[in-house]
C-alpha atoms as a PDB file:
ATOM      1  CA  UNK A   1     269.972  22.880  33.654  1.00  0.00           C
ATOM      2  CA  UNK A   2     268.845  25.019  36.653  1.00  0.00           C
ATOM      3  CA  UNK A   3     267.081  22.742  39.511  1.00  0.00           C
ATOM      4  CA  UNK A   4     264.797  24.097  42.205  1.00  0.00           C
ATOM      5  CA  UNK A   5     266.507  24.378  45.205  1.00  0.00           C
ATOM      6  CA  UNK A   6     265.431  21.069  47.291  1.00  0.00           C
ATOM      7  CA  UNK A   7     264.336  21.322  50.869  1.00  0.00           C
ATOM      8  CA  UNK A   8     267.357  19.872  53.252  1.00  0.00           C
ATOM      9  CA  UNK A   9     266.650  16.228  55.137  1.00  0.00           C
ATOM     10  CA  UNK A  10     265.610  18.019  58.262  1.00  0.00           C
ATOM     11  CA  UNK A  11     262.961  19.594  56.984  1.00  0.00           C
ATOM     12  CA  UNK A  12     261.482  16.643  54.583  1.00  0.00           C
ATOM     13  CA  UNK A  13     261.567  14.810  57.803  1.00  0.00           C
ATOM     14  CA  UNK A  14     260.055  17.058  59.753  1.00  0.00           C
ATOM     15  CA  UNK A  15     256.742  17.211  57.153  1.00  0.00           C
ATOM     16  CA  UNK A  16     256.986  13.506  56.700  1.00  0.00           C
ATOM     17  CA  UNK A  17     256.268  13.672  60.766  1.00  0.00           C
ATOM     18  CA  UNK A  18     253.837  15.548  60.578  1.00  0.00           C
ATOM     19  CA  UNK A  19     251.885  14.475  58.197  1.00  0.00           C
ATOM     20  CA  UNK A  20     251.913  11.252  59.652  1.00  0.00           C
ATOM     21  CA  UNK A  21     250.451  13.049  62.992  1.00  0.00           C
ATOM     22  CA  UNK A  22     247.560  14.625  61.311  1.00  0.00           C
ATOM     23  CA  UNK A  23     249.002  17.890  60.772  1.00  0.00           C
ATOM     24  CA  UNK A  24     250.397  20.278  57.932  1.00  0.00           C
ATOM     25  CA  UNK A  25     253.161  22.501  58.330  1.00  0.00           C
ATOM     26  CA  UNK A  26     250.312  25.863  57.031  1.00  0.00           C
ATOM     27  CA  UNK A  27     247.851  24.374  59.235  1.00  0.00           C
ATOM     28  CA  UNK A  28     245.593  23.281  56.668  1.00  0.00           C
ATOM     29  CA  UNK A  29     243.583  20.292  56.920  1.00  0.00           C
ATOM     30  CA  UNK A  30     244.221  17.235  54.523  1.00  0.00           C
ATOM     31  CA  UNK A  31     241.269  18.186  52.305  1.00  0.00           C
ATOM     32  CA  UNK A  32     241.556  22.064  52.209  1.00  0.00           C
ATOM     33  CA  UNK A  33     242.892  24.499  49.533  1.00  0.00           C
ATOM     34  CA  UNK A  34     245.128  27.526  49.959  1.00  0.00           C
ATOM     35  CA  UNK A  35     243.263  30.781  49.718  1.00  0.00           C
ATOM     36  CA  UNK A  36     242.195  31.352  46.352  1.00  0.00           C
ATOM     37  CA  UNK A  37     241.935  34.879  44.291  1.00  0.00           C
ATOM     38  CA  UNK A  38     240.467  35.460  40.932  1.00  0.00           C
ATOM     39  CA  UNK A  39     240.709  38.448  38.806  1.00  0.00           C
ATOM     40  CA  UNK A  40     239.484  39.863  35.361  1.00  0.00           C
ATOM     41  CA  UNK A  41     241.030  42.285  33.536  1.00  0.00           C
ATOM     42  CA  UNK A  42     239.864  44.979  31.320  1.00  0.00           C
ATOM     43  CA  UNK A  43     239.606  43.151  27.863  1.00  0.00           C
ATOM     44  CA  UNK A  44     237.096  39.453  27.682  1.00  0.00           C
ATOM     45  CA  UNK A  45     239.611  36.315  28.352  1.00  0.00           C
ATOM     46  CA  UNK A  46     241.910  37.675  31.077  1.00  0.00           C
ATOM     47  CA  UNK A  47     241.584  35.319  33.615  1.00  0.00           C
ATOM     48  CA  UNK A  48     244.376  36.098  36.670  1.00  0.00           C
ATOM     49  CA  UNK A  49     244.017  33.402  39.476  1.00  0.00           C
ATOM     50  CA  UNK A  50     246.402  33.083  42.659  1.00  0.00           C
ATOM     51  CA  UNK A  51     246.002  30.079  44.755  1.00  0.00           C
ATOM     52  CA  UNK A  52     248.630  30.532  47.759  1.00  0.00           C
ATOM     53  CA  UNK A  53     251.720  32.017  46.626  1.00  0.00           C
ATOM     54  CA  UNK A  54     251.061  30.127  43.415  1.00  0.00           C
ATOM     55  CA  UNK A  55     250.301  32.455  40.899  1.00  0.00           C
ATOM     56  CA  UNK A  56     248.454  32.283  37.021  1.00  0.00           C
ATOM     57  CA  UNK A  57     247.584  34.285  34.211  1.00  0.00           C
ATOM     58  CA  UNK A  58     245.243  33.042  31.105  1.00  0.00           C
ATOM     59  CA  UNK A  59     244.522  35.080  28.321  1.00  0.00           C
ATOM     60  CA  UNK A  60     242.068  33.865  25.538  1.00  0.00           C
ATOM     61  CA  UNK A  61     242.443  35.288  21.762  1.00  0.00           C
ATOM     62  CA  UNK A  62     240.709  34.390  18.559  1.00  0.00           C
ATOM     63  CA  UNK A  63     241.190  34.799  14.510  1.00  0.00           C
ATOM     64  CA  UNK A  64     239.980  33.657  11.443  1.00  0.00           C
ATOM     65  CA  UNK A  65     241.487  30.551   9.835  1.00  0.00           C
ATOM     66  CA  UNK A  66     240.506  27.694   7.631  1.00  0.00           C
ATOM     67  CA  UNK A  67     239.490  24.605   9.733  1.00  0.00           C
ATOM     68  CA  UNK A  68     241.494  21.438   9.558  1.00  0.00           C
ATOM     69  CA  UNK A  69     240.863  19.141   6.425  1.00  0.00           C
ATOM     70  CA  UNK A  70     239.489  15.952   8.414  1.00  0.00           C
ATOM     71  CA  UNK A  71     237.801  18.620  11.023  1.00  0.00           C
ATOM     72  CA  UNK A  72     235.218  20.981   8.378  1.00  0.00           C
ATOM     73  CA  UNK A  73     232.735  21.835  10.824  1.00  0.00           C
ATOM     74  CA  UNK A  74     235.079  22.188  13.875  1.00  0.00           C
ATOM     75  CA  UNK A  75     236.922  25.405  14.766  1.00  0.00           C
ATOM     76  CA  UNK A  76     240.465  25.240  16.055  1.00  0.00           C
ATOM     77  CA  UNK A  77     241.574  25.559  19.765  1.00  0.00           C
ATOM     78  CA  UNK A  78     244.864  25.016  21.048  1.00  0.00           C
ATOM     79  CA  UNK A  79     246.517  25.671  24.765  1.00  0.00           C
ATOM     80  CA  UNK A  80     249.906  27.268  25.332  1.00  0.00           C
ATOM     81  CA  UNK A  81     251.755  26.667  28.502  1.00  0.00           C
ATOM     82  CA  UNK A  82     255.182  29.115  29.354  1.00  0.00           C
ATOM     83  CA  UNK A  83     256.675  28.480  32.414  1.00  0.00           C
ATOM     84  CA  UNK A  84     258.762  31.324  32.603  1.00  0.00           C
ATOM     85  CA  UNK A  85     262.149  31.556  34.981  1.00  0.00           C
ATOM     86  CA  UNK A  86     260.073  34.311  36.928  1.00  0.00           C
ATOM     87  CA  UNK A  87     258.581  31.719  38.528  1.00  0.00           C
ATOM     88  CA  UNK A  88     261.007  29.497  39.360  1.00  0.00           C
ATOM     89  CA  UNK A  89     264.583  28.565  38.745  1.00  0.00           C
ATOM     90  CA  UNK A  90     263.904  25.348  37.494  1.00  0.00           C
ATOM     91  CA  UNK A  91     261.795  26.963  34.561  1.00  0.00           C
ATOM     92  CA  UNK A  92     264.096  27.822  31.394  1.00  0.00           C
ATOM     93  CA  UNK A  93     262.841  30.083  28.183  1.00  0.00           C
ATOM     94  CA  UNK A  94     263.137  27.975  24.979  1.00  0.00           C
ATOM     95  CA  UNK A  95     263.203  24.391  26.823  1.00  0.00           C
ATOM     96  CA  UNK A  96     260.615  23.236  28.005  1.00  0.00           C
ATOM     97  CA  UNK A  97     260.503  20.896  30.983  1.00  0.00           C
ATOM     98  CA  UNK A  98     259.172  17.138  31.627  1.00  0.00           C
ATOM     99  CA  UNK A  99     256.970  19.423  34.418  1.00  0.00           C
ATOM    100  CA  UNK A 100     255.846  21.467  30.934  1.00  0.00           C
ATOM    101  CA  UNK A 101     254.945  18.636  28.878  1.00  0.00           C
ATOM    102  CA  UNK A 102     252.869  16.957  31.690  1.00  0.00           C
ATOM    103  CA  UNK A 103     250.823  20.192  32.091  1.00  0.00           C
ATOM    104  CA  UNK A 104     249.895  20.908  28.284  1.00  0.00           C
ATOM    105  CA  UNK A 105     249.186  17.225  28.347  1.00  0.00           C
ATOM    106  CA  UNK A 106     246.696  17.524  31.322  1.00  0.00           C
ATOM    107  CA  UNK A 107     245.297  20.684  30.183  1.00  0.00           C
ATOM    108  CA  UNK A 108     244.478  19.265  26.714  1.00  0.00           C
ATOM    109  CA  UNK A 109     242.675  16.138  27.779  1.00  0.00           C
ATOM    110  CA  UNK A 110     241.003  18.412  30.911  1.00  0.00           C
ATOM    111  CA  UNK A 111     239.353  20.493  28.532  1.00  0.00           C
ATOM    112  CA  UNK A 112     239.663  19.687  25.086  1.00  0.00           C
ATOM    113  CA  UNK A 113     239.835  16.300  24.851  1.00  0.00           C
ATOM    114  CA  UNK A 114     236.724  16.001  27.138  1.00  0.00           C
ATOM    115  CA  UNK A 115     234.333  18.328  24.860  1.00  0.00           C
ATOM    116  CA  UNK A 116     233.721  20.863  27.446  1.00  0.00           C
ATOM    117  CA  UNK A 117     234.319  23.711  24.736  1.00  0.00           C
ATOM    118  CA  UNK A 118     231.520  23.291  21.690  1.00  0.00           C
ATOM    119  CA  UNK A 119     234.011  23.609  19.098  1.00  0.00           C
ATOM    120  CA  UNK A 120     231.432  23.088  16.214  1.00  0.00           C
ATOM    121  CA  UNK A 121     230.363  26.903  17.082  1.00  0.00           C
ATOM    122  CA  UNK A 122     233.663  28.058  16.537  1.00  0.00           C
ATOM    123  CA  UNK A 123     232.779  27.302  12.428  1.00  0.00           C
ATOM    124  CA  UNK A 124     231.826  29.960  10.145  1.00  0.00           C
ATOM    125  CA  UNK A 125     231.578  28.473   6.835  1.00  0.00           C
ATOM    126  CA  UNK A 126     232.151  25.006   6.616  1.00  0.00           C
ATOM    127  CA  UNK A 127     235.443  23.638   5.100  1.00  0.00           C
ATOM    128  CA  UNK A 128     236.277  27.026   4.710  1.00  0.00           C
ATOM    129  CA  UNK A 129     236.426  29.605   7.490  1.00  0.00           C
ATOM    130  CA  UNK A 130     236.645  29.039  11.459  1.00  0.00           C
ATOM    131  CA  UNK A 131     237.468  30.655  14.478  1.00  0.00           C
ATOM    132  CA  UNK A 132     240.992  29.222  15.904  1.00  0.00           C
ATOM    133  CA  UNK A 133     240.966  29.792  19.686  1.00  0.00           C
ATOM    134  CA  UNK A 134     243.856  30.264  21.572  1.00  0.00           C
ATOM    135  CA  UNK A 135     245.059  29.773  25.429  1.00  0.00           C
ATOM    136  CA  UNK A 136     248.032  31.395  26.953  1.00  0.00           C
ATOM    137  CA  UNK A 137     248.664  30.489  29.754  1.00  0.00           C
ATOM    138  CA  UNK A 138     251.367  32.034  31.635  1.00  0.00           C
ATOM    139  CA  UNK A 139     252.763  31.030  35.292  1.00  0.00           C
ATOM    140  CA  UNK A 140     254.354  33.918  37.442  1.00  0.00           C
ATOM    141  CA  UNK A 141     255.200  32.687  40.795  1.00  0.00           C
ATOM    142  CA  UNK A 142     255.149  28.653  41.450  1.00  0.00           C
ATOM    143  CA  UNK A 143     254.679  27.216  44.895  1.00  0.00           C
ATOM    144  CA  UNK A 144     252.998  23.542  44.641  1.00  0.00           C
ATOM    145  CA  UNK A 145     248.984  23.486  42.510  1.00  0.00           C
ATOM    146  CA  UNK A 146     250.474  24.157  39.442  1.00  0.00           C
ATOM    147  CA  UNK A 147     247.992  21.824  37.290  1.00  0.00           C
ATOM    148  CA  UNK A 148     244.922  22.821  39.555  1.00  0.00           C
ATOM    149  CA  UNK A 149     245.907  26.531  39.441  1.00  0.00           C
ATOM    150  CA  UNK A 150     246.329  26.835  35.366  1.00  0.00           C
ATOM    151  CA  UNK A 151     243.372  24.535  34.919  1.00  0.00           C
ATOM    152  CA  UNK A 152     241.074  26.998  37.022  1.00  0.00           C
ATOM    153  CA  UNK A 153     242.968  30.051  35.097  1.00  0.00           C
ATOM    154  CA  UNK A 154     241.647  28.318  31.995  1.00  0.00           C
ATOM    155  CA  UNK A 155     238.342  27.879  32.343  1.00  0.00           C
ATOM    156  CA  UNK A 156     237.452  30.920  33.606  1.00  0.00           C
ATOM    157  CA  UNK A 157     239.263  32.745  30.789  1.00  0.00           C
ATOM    158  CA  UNK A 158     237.362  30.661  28.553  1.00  0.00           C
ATOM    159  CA  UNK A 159     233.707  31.573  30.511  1.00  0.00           C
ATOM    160  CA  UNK A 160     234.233  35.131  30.410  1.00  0.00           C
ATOM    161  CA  UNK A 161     235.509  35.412  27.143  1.00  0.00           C
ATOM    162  CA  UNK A 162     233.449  36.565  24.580  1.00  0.00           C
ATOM    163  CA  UNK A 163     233.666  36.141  20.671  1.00  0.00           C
ATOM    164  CA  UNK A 164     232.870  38.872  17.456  1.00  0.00           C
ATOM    165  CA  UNK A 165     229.412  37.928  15.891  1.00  0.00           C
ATOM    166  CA  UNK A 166     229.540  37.184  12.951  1.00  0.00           C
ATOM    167  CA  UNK A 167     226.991  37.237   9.599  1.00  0.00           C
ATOM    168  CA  UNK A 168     226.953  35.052   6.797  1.00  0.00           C
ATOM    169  CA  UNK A 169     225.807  36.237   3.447  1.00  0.00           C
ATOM    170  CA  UNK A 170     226.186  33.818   0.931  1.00  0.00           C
ATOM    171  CA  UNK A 171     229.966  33.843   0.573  1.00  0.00           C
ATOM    172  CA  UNK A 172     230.707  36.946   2.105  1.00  0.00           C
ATOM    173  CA  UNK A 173     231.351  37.125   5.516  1.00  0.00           C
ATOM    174  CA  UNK A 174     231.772  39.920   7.940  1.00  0.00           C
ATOM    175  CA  UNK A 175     233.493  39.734  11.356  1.00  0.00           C
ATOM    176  CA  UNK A 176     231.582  42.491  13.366  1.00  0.00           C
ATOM    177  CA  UNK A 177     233.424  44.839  15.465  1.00  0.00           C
ATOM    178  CA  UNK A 178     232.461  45.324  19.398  1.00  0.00           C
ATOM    179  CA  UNK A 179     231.544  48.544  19.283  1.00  0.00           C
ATOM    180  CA  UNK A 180     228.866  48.007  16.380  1.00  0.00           C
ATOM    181  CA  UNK A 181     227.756  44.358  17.886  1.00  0.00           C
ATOM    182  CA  UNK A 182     227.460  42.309  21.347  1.00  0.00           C
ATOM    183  CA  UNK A 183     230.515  40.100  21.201  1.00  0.00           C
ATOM    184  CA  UNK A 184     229.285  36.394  21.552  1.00  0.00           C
ATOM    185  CA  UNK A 185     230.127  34.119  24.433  1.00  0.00           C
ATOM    186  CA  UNK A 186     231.816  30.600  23.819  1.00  0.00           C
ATOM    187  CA  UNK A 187     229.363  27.626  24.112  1.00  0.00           C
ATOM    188  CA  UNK A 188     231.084  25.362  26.654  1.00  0.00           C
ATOM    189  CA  UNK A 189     229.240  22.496  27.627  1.00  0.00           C
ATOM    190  CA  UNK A 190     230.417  21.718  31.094  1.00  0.00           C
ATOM    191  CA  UNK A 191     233.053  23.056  33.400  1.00  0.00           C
ATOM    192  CA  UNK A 192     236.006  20.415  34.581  1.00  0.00           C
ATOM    193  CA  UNK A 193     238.295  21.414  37.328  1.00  0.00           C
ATOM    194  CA  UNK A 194     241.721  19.585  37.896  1.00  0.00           C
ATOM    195  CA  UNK A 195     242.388  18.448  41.784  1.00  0.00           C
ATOM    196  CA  UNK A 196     245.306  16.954  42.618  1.00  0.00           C
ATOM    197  CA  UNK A 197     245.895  14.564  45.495  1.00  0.00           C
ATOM    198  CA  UNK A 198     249.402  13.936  46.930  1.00  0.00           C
ATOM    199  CA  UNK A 199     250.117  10.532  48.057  1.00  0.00           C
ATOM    200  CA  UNK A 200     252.229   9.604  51.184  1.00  0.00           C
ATOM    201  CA  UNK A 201     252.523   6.635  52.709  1.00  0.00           C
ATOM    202  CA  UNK A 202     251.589   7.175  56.379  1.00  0.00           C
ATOM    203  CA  UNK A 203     252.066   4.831  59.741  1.00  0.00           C
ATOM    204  CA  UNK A 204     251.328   1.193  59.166  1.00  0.00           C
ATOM    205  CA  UNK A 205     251.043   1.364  55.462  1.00  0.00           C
ATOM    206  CA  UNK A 206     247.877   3.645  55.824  1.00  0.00           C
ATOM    207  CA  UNK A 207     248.089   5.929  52.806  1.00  0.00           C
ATOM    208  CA  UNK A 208     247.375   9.912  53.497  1.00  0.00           C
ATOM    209  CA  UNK A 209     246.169  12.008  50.678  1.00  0.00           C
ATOM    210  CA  UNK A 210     246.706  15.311  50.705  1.00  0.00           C
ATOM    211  CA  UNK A 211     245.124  18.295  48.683  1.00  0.00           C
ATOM    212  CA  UNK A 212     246.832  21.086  47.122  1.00  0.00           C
ATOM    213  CA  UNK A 213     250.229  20.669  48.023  1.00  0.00           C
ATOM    214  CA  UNK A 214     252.474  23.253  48.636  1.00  0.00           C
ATOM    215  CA  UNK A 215     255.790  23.448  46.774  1.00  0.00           C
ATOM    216  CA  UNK A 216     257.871  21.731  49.643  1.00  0.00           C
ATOM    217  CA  UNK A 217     254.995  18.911  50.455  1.00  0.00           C
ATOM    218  CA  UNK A 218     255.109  17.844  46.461  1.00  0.00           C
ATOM    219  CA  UNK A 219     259.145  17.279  47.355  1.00  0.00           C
ATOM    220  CA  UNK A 220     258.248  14.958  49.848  1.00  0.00           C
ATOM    221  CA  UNK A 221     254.662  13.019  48.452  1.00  0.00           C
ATOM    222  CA  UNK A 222     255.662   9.454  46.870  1.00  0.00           C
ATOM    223  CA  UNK A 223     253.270   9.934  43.872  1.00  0.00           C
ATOM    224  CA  UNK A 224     250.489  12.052  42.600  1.00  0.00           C
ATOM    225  CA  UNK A 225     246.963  12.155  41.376  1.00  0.00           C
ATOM    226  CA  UNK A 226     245.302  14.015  38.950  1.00  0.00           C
ATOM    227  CA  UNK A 227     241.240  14.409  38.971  1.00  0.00           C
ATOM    228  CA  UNK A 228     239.737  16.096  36.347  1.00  0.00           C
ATOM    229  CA  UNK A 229     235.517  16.423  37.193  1.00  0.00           C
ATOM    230  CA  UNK A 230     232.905  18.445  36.433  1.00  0.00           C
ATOM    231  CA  UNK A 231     230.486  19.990  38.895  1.00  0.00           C
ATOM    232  CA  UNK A 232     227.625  16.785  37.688  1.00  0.00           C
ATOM    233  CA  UNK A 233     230.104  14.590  39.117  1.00  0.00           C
ATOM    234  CA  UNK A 234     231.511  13.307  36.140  1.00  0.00           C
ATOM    235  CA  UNK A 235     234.986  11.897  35.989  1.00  0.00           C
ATOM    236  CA  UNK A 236     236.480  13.381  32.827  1.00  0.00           C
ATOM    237  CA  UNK A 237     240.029  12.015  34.276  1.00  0.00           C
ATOM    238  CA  UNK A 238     241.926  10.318  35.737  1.00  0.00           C
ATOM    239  CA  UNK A 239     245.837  10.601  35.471  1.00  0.00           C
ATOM    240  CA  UNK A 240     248.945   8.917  37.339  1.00  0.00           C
ATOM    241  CA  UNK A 241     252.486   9.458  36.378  1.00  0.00           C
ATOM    242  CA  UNK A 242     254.796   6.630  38.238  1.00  0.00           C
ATOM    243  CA  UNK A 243     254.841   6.998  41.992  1.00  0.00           C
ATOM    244  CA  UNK A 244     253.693   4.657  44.656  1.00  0.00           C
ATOM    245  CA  UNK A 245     251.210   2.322  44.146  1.00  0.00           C
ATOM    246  CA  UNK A 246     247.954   3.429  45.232  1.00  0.00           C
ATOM    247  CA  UNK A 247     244.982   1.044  46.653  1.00  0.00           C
ATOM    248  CA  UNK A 248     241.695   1.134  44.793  1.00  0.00           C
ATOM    249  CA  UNK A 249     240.020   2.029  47.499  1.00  0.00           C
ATOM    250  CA  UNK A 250     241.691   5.184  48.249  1.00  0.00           C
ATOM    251  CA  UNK A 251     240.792   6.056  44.499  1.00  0.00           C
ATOM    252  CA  UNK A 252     237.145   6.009  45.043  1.00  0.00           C
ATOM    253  CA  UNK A 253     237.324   8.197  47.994  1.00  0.00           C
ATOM    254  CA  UNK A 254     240.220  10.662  46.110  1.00  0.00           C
ATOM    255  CA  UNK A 255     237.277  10.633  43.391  1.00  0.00           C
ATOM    256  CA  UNK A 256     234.323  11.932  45.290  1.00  0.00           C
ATOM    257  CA  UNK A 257     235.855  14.031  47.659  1.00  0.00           C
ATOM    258  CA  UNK A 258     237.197  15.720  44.197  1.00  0.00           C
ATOM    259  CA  UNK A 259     233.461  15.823  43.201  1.00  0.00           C
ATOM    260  CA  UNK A 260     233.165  17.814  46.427  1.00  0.00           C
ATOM    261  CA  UNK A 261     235.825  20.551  45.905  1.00  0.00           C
ATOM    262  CA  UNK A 262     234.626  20.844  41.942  1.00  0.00           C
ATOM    263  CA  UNK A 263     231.432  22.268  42.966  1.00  0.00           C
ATOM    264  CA  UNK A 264     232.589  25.015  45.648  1.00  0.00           C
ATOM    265  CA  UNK A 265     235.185  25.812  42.914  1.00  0.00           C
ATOM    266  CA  UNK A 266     232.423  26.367  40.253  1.00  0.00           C
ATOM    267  CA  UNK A 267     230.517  27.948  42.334  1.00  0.00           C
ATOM    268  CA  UNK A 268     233.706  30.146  43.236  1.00  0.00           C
ATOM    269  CA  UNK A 269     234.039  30.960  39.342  1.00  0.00           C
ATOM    270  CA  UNK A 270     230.615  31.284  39.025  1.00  0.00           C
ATOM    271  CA  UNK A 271     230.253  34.404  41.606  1.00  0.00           C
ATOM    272  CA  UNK A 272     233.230  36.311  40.496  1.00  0.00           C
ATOM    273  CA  UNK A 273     231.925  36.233  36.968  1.00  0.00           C
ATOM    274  CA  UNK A 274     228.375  37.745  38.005  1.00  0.00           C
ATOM    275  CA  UNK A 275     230.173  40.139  40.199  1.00  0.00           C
ATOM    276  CA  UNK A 276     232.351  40.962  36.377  1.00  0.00           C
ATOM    277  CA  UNK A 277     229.073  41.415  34.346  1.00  0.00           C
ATOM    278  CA  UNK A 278     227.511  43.738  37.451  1.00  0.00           C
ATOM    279  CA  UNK A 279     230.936  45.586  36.811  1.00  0.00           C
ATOM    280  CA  UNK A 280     230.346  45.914  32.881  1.00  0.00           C
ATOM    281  CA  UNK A 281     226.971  46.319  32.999  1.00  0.00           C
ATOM    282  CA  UNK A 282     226.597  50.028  33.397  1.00  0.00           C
ATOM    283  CA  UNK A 283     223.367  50.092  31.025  1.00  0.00           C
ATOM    284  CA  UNK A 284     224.978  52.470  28.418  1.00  0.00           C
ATOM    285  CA  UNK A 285     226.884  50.421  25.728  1.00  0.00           C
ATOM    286  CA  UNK A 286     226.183  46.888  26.265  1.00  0.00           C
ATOM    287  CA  UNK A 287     222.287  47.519  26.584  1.00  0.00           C
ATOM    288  CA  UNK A 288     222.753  50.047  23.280  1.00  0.00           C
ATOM    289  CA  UNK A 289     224.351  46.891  21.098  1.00  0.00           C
ATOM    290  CA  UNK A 290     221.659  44.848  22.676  1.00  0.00           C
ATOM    291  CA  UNK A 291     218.307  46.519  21.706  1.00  0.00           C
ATOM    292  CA  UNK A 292     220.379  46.747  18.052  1.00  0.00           C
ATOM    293  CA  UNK A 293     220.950  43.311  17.501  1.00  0.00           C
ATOM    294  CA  UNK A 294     217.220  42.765  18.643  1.00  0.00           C
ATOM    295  CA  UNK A 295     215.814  45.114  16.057  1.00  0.00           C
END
């Protein structure tokens, strides 16, 4: 199985160093993202997010199936991961990776698992007919962020997405094409963001935390932390996967400077989604479908 290639004992001792003298190889500070880009494309869903050389497209698709049996008056929503060896070596089509697993795992209890999409309005007719929402999410380039970078991908896919509307007539139902209705945003409920802390152990047991790792710093941390919190300050998760021990303490502060970063990132989203709509908004179509739906 391909490996990434691993950074020689010079240089992990050289960012061990320092680290442990207050510094980062990118000049960053301990607390600080990489520069972060978000783009929409042409169609609702297409969420294309680049966070340092790290790179992340989502794309958001919908159909009409029957709901599950225990589930009537839920829609269905499921999230698709593909690392792809475009990205890196150590990615391989058709087998997916421990590094795999951990993301859809993250992803699922980041977003679904923590009700921030209303999946009740994905039903049509109940027991019958739903709308079964789907997440691609593929990862181009990979240098460190992965789970913050394909979390951010995600939501904002999901936030500028928009649905068909749809009319209910008895037992007929009709899926309404764009161009004769307003397509119908998602109802999500509230907006997690991932942040993930790397965890080294620094000069006389003092533990540094670093944010948004680069691909040669997560080589070198002794453990991770993943925070999954909304922009209320809500801790929607909290996840740990071996590694050193970490002292409570150092959780509570990992925890609300991650409250912190989740509201400049929403707010981040937030903007480049108003500067979308000013973008689509051209007062010819979209106001036309509009004033219909209104008569």
């Amino acid at each position: 199985m391909p490996r990434e290639a691993e950074i020689s004992s010079n240089e992990r001792e050289f960012i061990q160093q320092a680290l442990h003298e207050g510094v980062r190889i990118d000049g960053r500070a301990f607390d600080e993202f990489r520069p972060l880009s978000l783009l929409f494309g042409d169609e609702y869903g297409i969420a294309d997010v680049q966070l340092g050389k790290t790179r992340v497209v989502a794309k958001i698709s919908c159909e009409v199936a029957a709901p599950f049996p225990d589930r009537k008056f839920d829609g269905v929503f499921t999230i698709i991961t593909e690392l792809a060896p475009i990205a890196s070596a150590s990615f391989e089509v058709g087998r997916p990776t421990e590094q795999e697993s951990l993301l859809s795992r993250l992803l699922e209890k980041a977003i679904r698992r923590s009700n921030a999409l209303d999946t009740e309005s994905l039903c049509i007719v109940a027991g019958s007919k739903c709308f079964a929402l789907r997440a691609n999410i593929h990862v181009l380039d990979f240098d460190g962020g992965l789970v913050d970078t394909c979390c951010i991908a995600l939501l904002a896919a999901l936030r500028h997405y928009k649905r068909p509307d749809v009319s209910v007539n008895g037992e007929d139902v009709r899926i309404w094409d764009v161009r004769e209705r307003e397509p119908v945003p998602l109802s999500i409920l509230h907006y997690p963001f991932c942040v993930t802390f790397s965890h080294f152990r620094g000069v006389e047991e003092n533990e540094l935390m670093l944010i948004d790792a680069n691909a040669a710093e997560e080589q070198c941390r002794e453990g991770e932390i993943v925070m999954t919190v909304n922009k209320y300050g809500e801790l929607c998760q909290i996840a740990k996967y071996g590694g050193a021990t970490v002292d409570a303490l150092a959780l509570l502060n990992c925890a609300r400077l991650a409250a912190e970063k989740v509201k400049v990132l929403d707010n981040f989203v937030t903007t480049k989604l108003d500067q979308d709509a000013k973008k689509r908004d051209i007062g010819g179509l979209m106001a036309e479908l509009k004033a219909e739906n209104e008569r």
